[in-house]
N, C-alpha and C. Protein backbone atom coordinates (compact mmCIF):
# COMPACT_ATOMS: atom_id res chain seq x y z
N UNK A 1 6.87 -35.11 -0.69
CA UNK A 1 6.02 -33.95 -0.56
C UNK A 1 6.87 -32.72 -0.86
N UNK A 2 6.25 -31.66 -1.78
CA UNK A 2 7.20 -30.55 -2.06
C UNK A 2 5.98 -29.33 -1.55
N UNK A 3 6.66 -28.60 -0.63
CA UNK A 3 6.12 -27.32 -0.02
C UNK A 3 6.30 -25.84 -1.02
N UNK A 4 5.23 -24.76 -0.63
CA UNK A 4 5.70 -23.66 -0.64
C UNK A 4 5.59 -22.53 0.08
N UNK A 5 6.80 -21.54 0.67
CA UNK A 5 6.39 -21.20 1.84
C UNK A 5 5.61 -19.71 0.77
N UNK A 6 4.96 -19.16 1.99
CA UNK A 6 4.13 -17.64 1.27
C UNK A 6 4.08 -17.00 2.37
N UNK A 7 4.85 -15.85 2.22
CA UNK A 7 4.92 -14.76 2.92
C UNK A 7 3.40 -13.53 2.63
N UNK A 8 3.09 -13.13 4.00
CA UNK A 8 1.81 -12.40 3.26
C UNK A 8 2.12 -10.90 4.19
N UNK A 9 1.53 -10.01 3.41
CA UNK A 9 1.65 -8.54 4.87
C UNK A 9 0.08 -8.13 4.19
N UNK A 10 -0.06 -7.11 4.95
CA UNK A 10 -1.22 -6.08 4.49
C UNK A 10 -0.70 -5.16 3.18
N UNK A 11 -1.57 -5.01 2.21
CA UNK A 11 -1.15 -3.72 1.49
C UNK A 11 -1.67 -2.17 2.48
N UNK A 12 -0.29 -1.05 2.17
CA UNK A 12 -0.67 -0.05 2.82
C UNK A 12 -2.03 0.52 2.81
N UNK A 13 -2.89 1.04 3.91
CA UNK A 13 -4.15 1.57 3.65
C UNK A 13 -5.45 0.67 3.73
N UNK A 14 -4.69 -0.88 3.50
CA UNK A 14 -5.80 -1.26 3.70
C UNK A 14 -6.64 -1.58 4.89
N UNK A 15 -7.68 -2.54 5.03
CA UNK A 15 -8.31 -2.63 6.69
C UNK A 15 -8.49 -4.13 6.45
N UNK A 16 -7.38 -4.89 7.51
CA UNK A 16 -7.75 -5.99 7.41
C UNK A 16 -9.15 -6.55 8.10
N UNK A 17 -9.82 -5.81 9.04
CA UNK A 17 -10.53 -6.51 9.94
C UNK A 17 -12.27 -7.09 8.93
N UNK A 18 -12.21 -6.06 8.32
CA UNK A 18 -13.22 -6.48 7.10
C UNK A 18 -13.14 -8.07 6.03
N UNK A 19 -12.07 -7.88 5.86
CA UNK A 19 -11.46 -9.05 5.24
C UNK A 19 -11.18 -10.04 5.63
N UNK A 20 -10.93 -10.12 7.09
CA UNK A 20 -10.46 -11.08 8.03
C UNK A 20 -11.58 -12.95 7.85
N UNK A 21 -13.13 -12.62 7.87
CA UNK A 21 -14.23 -13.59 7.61
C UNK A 21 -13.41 -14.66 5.81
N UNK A 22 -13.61 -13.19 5.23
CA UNK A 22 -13.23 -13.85 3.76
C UNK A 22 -11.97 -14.74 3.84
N UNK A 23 -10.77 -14.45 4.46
CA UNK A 23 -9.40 -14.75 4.45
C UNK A 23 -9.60 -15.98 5.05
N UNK A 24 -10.26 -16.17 5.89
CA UNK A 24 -10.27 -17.83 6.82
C UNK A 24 -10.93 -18.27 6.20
N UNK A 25 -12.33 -18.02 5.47
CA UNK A 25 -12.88 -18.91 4.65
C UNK A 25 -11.89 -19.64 3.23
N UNK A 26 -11.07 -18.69 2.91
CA UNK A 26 -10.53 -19.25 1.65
C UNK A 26 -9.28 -20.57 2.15
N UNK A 27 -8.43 -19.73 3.44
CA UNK A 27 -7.60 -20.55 4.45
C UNK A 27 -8.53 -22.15 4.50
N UNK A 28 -9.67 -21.97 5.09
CA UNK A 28 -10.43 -23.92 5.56
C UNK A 28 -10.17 -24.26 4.61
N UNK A 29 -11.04 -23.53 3.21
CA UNK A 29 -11.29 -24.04 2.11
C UNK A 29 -9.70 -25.26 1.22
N UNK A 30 -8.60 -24.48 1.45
CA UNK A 30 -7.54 -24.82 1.21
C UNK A 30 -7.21 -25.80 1.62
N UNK A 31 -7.30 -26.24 3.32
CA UNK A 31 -7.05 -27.09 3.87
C UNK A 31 -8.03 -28.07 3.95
N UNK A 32 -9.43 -27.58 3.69
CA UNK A 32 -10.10 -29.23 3.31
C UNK A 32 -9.75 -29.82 1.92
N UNK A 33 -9.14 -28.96 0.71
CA UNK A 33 -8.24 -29.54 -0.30
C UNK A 33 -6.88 -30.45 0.01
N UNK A 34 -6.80 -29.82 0.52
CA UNK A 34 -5.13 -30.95 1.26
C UNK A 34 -3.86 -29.67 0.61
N UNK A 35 -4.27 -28.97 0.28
CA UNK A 35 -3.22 -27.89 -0.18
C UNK A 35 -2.49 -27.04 0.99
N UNK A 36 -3.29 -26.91 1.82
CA UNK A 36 -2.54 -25.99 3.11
C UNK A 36 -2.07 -27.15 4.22
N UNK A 37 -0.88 -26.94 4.34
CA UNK A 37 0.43 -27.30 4.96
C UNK A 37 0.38 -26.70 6.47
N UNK A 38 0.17 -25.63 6.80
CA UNK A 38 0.48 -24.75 7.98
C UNK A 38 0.22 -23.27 7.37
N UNK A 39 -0.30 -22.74 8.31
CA UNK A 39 -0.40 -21.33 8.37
C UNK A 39 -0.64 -20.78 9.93
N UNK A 40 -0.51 -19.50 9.81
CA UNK A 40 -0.52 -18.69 10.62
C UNK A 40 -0.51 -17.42 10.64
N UNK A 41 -0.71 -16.29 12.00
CA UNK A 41 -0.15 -14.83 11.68
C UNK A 41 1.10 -14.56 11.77
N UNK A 42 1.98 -13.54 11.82
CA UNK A 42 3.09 -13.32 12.04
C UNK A 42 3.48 -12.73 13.21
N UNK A 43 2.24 -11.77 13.77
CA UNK A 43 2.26 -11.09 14.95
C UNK A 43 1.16 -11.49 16.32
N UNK A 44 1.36 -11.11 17.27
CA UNK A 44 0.54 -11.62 17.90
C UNK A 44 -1.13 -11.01 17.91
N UNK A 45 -2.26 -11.92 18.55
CA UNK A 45 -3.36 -11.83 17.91
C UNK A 45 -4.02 -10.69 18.63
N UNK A 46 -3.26 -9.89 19.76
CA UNK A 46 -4.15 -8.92 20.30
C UNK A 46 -3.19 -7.14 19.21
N UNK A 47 -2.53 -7.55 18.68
CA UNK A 47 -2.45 -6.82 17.40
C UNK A 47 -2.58 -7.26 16.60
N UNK A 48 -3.34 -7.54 15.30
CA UNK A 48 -2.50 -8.13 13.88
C UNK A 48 -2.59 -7.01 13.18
N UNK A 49 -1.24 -7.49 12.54
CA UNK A 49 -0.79 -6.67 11.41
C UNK A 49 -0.84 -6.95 9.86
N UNK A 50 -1.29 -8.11 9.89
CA UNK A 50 -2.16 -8.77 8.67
C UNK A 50 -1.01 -9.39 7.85
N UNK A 51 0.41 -9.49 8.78
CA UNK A 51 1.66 -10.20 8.29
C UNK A 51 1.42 -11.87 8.55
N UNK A 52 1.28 -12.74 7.90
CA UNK A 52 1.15 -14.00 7.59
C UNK A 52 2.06 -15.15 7.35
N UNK A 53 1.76 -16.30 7.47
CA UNK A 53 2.84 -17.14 6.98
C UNK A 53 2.03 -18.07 6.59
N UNK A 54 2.30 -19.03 5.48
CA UNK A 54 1.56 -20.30 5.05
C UNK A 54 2.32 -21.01 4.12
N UNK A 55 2.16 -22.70 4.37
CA UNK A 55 2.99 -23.32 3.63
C UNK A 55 2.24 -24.42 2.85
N UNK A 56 2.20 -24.20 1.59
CA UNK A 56 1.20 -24.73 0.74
C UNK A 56 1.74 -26.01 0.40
N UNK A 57 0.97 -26.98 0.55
CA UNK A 57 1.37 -28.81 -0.06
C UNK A 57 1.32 -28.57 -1.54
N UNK A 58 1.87 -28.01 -2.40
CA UNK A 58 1.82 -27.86 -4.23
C UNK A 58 3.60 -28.24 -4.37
N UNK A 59 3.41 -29.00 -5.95
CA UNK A 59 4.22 -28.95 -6.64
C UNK A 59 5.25 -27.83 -6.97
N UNK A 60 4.78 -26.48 -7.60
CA UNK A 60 5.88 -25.78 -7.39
C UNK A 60 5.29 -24.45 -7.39
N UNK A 61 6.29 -23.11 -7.59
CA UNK A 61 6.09 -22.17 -7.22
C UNK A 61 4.89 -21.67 -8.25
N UNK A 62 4.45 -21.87 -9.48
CA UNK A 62 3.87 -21.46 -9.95
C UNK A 62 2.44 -22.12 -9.28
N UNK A 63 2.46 -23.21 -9.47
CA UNK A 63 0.93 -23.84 -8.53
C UNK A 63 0.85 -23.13 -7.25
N UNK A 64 1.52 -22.55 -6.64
CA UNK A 64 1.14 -21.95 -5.90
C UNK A 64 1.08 -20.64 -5.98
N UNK A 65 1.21 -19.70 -6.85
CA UNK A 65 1.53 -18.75 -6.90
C UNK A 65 -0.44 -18.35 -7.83
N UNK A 66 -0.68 -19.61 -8.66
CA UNK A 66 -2.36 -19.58 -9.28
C UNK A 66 -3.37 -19.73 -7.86
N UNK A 67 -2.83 -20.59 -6.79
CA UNK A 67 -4.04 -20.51 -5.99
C UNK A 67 -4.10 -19.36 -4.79
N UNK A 68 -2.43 -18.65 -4.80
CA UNK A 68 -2.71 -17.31 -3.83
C UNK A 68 -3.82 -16.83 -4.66
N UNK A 69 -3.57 -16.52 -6.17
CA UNK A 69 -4.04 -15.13 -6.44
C UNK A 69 -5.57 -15.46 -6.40
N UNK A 70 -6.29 -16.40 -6.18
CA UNK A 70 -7.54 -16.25 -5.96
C UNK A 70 -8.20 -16.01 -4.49
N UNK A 71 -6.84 -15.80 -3.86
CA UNK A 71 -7.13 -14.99 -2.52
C UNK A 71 -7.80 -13.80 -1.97
């Protein structure tokens, strides 16, 4: 099995809490593929700061780097 880890933050300005529905939907979606490995936030959940961690089941950095961007 070859992993990849993905670091995520907020871009400045933005509002994660809007986005938050969309972001877990794409997250299941991943993991009923068999592509998501682990994820999580970075901070704790009575703040988030929209800093992330996830470790994708793909071949290499580029396969993973095509299914962030449809994030």
């Amino acid at each position: 099995m070859r992993l990849v880890v993905v670091l995520t933050r907020l871009l400045d300005g933005a509002d994660l809490l809007p986005e938050l529905g969309r972001h877990l939907d794409f997250m299941v979606d991943l993991e009923r593929r068999g592509l998501l490995f682990l994820s999580g936030p970075l901070s704790p959940t009575q703040q988030p700061t929209g800093m992330g961690l996830s470790i994708l089941n793909v071949d290499s950095i580029e396969a993973a780097q095509a299914i962030w961007a449809q994030e």
